[in-house]
C-alpha atoms as a PDB file:
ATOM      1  CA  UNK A   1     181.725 145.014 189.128  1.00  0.00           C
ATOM      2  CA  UNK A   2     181.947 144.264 185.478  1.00  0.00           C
ATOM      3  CA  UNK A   3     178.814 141.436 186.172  1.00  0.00           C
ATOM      4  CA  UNK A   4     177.129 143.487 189.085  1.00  0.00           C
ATOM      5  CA  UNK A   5     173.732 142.954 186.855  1.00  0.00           C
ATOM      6  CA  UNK A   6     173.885 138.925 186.674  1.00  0.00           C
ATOM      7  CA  UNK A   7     175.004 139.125 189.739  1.00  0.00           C
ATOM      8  CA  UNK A   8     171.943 141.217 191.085  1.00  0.00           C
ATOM      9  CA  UNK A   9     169.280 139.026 188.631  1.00  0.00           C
ATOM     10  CA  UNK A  10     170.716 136.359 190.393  1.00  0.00           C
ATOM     11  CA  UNK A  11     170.209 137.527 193.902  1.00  0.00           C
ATOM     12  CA  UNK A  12     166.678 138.561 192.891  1.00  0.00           C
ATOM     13  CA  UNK A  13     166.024 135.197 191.479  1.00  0.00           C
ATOM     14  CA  UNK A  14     167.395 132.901 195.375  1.00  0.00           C
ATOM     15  CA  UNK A  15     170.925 132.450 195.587  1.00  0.00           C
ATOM     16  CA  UNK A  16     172.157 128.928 197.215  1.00  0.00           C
ATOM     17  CA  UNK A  17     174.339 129.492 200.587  1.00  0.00           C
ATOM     18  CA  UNK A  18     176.969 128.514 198.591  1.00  0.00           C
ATOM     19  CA  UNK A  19     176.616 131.032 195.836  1.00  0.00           C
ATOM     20  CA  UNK A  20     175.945 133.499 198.673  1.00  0.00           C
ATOM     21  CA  UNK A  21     178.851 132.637 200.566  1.00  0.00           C
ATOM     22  CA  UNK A  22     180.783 132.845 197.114  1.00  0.00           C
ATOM     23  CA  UNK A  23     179.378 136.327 196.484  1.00  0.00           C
ATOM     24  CA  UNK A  24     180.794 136.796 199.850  1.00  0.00           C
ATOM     25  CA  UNK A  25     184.308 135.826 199.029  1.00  0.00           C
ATOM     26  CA  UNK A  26     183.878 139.002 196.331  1.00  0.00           C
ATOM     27  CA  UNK A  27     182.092 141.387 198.252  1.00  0.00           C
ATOM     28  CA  UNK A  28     183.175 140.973 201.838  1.00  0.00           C
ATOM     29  CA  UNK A  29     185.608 143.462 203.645  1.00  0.00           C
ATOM     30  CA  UNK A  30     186.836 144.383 207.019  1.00  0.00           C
ATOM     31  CA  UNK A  31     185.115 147.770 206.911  1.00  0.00           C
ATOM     32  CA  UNK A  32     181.861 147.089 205.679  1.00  0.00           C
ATOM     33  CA  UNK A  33     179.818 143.314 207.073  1.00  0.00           C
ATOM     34  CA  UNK A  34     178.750 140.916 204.322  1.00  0.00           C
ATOM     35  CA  UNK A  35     175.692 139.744 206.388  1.00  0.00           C
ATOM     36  CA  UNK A  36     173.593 140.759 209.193  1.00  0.00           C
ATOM     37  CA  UNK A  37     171.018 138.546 210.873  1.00  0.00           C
ATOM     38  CA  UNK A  38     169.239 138.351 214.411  1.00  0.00           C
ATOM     39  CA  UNK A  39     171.388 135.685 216.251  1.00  0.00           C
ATOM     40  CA  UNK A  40     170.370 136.237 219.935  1.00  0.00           C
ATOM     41  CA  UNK A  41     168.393 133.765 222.061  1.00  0.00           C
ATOM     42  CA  UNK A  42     165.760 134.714 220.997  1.00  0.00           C
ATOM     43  CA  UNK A  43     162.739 133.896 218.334  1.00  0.00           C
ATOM     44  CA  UNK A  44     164.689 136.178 215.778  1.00  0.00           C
ATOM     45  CA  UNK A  45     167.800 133.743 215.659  1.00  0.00           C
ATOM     46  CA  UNK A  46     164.944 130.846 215.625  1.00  0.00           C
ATOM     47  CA  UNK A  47     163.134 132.631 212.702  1.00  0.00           C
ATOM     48  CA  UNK A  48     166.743 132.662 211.025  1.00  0.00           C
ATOM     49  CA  UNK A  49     167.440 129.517 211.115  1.00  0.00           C
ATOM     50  CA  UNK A  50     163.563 128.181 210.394  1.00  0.00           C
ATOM     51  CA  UNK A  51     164.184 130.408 207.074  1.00  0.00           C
ATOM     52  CA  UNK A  52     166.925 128.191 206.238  1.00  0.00           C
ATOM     53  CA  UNK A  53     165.444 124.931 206.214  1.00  0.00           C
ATOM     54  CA  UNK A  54     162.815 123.489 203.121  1.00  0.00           C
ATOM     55  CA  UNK A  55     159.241 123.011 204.120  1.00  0.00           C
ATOM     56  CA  UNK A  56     159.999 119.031 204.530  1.00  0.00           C
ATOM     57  CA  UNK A  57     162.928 119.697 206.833  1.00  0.00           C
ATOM     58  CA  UNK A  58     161.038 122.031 208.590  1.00  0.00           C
ATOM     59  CA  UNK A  59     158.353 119.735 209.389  1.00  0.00           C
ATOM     60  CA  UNK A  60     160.200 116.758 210.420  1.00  0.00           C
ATOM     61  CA  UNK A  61     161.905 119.115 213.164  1.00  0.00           C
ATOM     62  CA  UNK A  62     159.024 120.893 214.180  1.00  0.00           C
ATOM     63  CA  UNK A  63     156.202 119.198 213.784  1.00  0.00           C
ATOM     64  CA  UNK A  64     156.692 116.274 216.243  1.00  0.00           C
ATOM     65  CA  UNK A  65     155.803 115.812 220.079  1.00  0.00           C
ATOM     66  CA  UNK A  66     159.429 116.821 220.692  1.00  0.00           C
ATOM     67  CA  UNK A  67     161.858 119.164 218.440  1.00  0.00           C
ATOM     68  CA  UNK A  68     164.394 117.158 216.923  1.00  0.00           C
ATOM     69  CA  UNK A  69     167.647 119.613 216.284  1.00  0.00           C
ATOM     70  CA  UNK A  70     170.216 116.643 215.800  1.00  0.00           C
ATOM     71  CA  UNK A  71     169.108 116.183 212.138  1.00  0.00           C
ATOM     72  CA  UNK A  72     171.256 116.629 209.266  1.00  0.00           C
ATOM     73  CA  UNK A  73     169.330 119.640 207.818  1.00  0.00           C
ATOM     74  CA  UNK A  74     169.305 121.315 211.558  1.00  0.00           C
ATOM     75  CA  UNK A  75     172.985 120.686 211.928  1.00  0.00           C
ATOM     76  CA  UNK A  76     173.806 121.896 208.653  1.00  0.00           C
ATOM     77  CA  UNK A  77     171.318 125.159 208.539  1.00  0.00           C
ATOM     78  CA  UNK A  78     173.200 125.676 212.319  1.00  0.00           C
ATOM     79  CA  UNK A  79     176.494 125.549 211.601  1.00  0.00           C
ATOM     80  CA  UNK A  80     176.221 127.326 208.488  1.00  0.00           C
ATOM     81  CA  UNK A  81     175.468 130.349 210.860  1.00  0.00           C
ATOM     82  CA  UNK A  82     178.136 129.746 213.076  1.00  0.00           C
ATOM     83  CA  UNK A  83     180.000 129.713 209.936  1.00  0.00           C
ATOM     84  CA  UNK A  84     179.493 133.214 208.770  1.00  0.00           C
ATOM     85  CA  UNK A  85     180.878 134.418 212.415  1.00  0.00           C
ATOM     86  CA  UNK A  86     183.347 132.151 212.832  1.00  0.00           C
ATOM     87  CA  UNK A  87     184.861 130.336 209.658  1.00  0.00           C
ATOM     88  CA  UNK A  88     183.930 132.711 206.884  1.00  0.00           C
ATOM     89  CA  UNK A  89     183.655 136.067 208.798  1.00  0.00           C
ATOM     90  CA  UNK A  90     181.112 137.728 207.000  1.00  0.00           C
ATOM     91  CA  UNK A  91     178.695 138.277 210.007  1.00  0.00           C
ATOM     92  CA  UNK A  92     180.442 140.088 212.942  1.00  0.00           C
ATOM     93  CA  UNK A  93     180.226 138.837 216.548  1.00  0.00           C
ATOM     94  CA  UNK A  94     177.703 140.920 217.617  1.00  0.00           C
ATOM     95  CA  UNK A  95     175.417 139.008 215.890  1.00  0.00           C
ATOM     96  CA  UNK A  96     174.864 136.773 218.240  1.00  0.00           C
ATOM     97  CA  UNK A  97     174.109 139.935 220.573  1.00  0.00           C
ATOM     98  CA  UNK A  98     170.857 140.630 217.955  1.00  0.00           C
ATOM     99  CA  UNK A  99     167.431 141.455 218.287  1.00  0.00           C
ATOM    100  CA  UNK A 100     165.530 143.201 214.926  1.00  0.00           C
ATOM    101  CA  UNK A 101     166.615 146.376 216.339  1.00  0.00           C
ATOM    102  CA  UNK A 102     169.636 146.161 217.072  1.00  0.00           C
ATOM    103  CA  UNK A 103     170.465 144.754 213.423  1.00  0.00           C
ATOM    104  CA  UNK A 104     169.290 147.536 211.451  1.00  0.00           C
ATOM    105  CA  UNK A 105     171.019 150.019 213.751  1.00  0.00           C
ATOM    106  CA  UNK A 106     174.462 147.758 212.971  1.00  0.00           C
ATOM    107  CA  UNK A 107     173.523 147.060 209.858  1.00  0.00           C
ATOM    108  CA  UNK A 108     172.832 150.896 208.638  1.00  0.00           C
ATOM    109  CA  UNK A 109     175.807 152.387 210.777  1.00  0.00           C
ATOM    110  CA  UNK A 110     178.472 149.723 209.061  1.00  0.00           C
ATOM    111  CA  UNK A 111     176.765 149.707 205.689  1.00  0.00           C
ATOM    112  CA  UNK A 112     175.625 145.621 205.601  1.00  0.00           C
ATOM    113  CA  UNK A 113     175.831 144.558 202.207  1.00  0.00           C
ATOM    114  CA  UNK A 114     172.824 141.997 203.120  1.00  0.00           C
ATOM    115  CA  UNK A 115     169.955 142.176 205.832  1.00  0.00           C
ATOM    116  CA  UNK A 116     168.085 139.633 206.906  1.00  0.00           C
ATOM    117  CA  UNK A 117     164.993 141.690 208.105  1.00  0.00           C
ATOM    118  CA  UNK A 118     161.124 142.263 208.077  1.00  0.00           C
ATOM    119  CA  UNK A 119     159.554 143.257 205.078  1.00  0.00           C
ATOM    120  CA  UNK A 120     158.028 145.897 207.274  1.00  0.00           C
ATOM    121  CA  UNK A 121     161.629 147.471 207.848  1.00  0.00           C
ATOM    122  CA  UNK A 122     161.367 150.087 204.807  1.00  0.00           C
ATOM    123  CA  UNK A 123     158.190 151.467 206.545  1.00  0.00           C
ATOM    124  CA  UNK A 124     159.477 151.117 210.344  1.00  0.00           C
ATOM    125  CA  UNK A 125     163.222 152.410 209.746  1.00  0.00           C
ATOM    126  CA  UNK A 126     162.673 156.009 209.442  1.00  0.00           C
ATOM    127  CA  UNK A 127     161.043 156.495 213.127  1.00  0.00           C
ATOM    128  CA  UNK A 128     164.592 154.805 214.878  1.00  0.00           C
ATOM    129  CA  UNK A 129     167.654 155.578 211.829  1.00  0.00           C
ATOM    130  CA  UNK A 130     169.745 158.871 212.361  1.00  0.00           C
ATOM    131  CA  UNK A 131     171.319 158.674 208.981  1.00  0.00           C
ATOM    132  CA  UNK A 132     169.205 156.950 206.283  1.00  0.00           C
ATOM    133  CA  UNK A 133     171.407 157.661 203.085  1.00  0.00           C
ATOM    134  CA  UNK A 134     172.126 153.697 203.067  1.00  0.00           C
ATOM    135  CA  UNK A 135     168.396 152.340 202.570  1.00  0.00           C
ATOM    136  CA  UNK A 136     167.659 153.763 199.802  1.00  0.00           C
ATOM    137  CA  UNK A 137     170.133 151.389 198.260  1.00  0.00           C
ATOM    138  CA  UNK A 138     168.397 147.876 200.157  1.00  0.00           C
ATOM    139  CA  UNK A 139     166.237 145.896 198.063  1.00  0.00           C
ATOM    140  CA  UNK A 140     164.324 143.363 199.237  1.00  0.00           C
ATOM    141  CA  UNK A 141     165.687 139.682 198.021  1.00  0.00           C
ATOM    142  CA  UNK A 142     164.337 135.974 198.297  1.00  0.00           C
ATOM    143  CA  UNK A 143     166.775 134.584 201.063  1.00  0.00           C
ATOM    144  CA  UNK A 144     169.138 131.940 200.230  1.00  0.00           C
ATOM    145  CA  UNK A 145     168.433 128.266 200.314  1.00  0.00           C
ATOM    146  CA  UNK A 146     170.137 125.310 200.333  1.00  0.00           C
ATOM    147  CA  UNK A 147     170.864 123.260 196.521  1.00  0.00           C
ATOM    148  CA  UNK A 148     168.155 121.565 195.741  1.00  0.00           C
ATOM    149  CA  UNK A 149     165.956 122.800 198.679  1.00  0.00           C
ATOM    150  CA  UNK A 150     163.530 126.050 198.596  1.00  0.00           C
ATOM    151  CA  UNK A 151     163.235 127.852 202.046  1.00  0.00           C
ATOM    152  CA  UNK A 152     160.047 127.779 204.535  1.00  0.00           C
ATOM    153  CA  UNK A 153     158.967 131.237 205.310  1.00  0.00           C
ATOM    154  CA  UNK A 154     158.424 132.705 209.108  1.00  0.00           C
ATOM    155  CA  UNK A 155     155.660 135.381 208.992  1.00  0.00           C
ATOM    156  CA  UNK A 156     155.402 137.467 212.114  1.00  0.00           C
ATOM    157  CA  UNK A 157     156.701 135.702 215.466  1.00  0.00           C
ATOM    158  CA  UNK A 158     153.657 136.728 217.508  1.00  0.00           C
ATOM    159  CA  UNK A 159     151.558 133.837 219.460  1.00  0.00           C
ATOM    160  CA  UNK A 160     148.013 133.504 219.160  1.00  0.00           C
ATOM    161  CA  UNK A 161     146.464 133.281 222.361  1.00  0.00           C
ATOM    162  CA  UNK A 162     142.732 133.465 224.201  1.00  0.00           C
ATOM    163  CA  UNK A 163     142.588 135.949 227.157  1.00  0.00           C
ATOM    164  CA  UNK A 164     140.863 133.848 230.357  1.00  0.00           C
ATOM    165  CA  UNK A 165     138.582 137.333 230.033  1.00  0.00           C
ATOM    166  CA  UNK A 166     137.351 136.935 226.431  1.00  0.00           C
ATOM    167  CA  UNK A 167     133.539 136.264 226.070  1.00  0.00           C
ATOM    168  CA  UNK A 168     134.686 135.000 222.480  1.00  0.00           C
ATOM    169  CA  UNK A 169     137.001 131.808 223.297  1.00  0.00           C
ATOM    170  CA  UNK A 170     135.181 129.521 221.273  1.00  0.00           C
ATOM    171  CA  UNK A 171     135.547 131.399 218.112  1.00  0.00           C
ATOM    172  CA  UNK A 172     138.965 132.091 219.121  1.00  0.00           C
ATOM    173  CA  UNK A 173     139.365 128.570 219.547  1.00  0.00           C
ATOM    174  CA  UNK A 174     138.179 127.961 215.938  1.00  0.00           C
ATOM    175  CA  UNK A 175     140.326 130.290 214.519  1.00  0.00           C
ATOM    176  CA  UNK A 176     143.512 128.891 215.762  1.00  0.00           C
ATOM    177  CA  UNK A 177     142.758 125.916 214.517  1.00  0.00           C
ATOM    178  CA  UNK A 178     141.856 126.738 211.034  1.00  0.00           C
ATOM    179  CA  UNK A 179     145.300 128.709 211.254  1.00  0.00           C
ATOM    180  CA  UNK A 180     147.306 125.650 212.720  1.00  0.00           C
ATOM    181  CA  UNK A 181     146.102 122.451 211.293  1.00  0.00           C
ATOM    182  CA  UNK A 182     147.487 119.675 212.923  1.00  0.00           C
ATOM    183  CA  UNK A 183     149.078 117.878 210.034  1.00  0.00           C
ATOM    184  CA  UNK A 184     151.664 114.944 209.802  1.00  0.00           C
ATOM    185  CA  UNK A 185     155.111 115.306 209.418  1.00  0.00           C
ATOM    186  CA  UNK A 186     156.522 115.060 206.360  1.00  0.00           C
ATOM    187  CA  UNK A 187     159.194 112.774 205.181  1.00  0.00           C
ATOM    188  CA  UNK A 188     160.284 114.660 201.910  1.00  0.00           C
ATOM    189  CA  UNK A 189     163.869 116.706 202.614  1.00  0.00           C
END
């Protein structure tokens, strides 16, 4: 494409979901998926759409006595996945079928133009990929947000938790909670 670099500076630099879903428009075909994500039940989909939301909206969902999805930033981060199945068809059905795994096998075989993965997946994918001749072209990219929002990062999606056997559950104890201040919500969006 006569502005493939802008375009890629761009990308590099945090695209909105709208310019992404405008890149889309450009880039998308039948043959080839415009975006692959994790959207099973399970904590990959929730990790998905966590990664959508700012830090604000994040905490006014999540950091209450009960998790508040009917908000307008949950709706919106929500159906804008539902969106790239259904309305825009960037993101093919099987997403919704997704754990990690199951992604990069997808998104390698069909040649995803974008990935939402681990940052360990450049060290991890040669032990399960049959053909790696695509990855040497992935990149790692700031995800999308929302205009006039930044994202909130998901790091890992292990729990922390005390074995009833360790000798150590005090310092355990400690640890968690240096790790997970309790902290009020915020009311910034």
């Amino acid at each position: 494409m006569p502005d493939g670099p802008a375009i890629q500076q761009k990308i590099q630099s945090s695209l909105t979901w709208d310019e992404f879903t405008s890149l889309g428009n450009r880039f998308h075909s039948s043959a080839n998926p415009y975006y692959v994500f994790t959207g099973s039940n399970f904590e990959g989909m929730l990790c998905c759409f966590h990664e959508m939301l700012s830090v604000g909206e994040s905490d006014n969902i999540f950091n209450r006595s009960v998790i508040d999805l009917n908000t307008p930033p949950a709706r919106r981060a929500l159906q804008k996945m539902v969106d790239f199945v259904h309305k825009y068809g960037f993101s093919p059905p099987e997403v919704t079928r997704f754990d990690e795994y199951s992604s990069y096998l997808y998104a390698n075989a069909k040649n995803a133009v974008f990935l939402r993965g681990w940052v360990g997946y450049h060290k991890q994918y040669k032990s399960f990929l049959k053909d790696t001749s695509h990855v040497a072209d992935l990149e790692i990219a700031p995800l999308p947000h929302f205009s006039g929002n930044t994202t909130s990062s998901v790091f890992g999606g292990w729990s922390l938790m005390i074995s009833k056997f360790s000798n150590r559950k005090e310092e355990a104890i400690k640890f968690i909670e240096f790790m997970f201040p309790e902290r009020e919500p915020t009311d910034s969006v």
